[in-house]
Protein backbone atom coordinates (compact mmCIF):
# COMPACT_ATOMS: atom_id res chain seq x y z
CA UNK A 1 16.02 -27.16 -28.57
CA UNK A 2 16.67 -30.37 -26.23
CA UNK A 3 13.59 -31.89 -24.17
CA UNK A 4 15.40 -30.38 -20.90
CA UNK A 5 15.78 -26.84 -22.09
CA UNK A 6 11.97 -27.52 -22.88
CA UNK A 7 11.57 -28.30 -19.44
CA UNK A 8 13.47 -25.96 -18.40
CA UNK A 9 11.18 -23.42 -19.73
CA UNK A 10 8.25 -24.54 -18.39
CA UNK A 11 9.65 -24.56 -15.69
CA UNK A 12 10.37 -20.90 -15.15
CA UNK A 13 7.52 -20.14 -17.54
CA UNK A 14 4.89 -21.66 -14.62
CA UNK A 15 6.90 -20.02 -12.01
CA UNK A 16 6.73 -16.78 -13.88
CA UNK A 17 3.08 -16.91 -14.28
CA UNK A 18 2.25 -17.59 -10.72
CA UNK A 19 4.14 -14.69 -9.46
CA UNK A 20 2.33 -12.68 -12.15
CA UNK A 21 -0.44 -14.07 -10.88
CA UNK A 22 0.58 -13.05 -7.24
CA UNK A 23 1.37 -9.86 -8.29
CA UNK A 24 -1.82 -8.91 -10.05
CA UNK A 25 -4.02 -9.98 -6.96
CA UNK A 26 -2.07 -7.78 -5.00
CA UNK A 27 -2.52 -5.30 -7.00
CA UNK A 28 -6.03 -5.34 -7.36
CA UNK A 29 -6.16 -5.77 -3.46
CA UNK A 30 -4.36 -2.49 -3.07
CA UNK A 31 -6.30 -0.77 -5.52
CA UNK A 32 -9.65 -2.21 -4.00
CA UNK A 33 -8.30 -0.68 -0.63
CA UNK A 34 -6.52 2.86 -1.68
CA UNK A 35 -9.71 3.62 -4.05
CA UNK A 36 -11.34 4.59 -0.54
CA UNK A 37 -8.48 6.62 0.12
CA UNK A 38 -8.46 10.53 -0.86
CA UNK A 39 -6.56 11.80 -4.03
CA UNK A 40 -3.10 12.56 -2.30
CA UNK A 41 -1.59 9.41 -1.91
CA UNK A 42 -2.01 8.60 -5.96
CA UNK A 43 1.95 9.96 -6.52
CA UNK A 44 2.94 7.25 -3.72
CA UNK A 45 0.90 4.69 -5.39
CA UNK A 46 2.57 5.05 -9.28
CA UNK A 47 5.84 4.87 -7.71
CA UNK A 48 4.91 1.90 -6.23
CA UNK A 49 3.36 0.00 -9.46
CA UNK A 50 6.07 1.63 -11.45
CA UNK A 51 8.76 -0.01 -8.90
CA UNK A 52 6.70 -3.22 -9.39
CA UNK A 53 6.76 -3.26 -13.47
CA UNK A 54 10.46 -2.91 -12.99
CA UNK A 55 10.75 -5.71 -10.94
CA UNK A 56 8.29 -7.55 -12.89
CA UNK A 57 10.54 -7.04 -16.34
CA UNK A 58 13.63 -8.01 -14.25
CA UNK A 59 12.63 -11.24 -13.39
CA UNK A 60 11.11 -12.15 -16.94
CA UNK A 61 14.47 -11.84 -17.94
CA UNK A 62 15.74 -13.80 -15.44
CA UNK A 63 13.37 -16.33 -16.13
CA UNK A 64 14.60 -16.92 -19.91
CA UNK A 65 18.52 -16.88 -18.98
CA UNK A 66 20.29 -19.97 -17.93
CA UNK A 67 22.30 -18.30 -15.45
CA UNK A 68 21.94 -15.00 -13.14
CA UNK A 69 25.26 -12.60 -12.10
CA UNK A 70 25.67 -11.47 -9.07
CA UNK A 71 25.23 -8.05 -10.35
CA UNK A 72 21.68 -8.56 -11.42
CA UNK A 73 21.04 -10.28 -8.54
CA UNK A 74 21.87 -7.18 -6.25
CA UNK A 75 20.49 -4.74 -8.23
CA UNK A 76 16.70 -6.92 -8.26
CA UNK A 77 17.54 -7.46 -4.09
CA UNK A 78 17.93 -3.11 -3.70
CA UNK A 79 14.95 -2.98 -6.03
CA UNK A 80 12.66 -5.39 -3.84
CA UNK A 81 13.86 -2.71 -0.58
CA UNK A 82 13.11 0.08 -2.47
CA UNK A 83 10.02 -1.30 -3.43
CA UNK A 84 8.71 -2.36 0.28
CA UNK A 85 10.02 1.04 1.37
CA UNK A 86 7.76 2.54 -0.99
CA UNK A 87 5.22 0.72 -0.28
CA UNK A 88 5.70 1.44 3.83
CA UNK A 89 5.91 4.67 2.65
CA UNK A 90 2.63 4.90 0.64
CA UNK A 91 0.32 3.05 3.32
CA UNK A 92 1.94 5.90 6.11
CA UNK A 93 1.19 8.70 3.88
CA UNK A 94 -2.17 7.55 3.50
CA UNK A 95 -2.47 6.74 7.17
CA UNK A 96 -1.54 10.77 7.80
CA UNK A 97 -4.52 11.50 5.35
CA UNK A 98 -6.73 9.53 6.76
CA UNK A 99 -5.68 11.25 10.58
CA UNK A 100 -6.06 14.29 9.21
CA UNK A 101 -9.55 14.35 7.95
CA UNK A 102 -10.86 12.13 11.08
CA UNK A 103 -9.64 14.86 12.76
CA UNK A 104 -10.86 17.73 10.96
CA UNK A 105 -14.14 16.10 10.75
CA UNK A 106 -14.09 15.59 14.66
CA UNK A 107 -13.83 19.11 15.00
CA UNK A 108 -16.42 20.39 12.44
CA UNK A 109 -18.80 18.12 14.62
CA UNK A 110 -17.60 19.81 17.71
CA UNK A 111 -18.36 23.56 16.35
CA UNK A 112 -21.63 21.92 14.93
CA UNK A 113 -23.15 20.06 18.21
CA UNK A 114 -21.71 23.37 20.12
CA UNK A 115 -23.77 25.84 18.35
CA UNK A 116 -26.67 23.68 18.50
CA UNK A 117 -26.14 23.58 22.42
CA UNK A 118 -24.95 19.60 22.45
CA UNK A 119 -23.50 18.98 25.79
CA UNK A 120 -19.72 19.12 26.17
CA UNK A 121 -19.76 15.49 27.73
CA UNK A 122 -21.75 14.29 24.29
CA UNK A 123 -19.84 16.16 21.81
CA UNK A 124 -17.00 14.29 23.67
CA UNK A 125 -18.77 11.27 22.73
CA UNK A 126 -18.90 11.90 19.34
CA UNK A 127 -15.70 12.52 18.56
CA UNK A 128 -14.53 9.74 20.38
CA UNK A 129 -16.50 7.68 18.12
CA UNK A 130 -15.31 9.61 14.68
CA UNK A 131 -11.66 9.08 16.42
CA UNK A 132 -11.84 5.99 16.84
CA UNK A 133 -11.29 6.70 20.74
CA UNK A 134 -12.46 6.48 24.43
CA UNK A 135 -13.91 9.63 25.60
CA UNK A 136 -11.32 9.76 28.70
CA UNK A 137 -8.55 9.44 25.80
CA UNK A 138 -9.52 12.71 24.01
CA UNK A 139 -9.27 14.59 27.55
CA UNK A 140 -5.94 13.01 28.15
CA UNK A 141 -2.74 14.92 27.52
């Protein structure tokens, strides 16, 4: 092997490790944040790291070949879409969840502070705050 191709792959071997690098602390910043989320959205989130091992693999081999088709180019290119439409996917999914049980939760407090004779204007209150919201918000259509 020739001093270039040496240099060649180091090249592409430090460029390869920094996106690894890259893509593990993305990874563990995702999982940090979707470990708070509930146990629905896991399906979204192996499609997403499977997407990314994929794309992962396809670029080690890119990395060790001189030259790149056009073919492989476009098929990594749909798999990087795919891949951040997964992703937009996963985080909406998980957004819905997380709606959902704000919600439900504002409305067990309701039934709650209602049968313990809680004014209507502070049960308002309190779901605004589990909501998220401004009291005149919840009472707007």
């Amino acid at each position: 092997m020739s001093e270039s191709a040496v240099y060649r792959y180091s090249l592409n071997f430090q460029s390869l490790a920094r996106e690894l690098r890259f893509v593990r602390e993305m990874a563990q910043a995702a999982g940090r944040e979707l470990d708070a989320i509930p146990d629905g959205a896991d399906p979204g989130r192996l499609l997403v790291e499977s997407l990314q091992a994929l794309m992962f693999r396809a670029r080690a081999q890119l990395a060790q070949s001189e030259t790149v088709d056009e073919k492989t180019l476009e098929s990594l290119t749909v798999s990087a879409r795919n891949l951040a439409q997964a992703m937009k996917t996963n985080v909406d999914t998980e957004a819905r969840i997380i709606d959902r049980a704000a919600k439900r939760a504002a409305r067990v407090a309701a039934e709650v502070a209602r049968e313990q004779g809680i004014s209507e204007t502070t049960i308002e209150m309190i779901k605004a705050q589990i909501l998220g919201l401004t009291p005149a918000t919840l009472r707007a259509p």
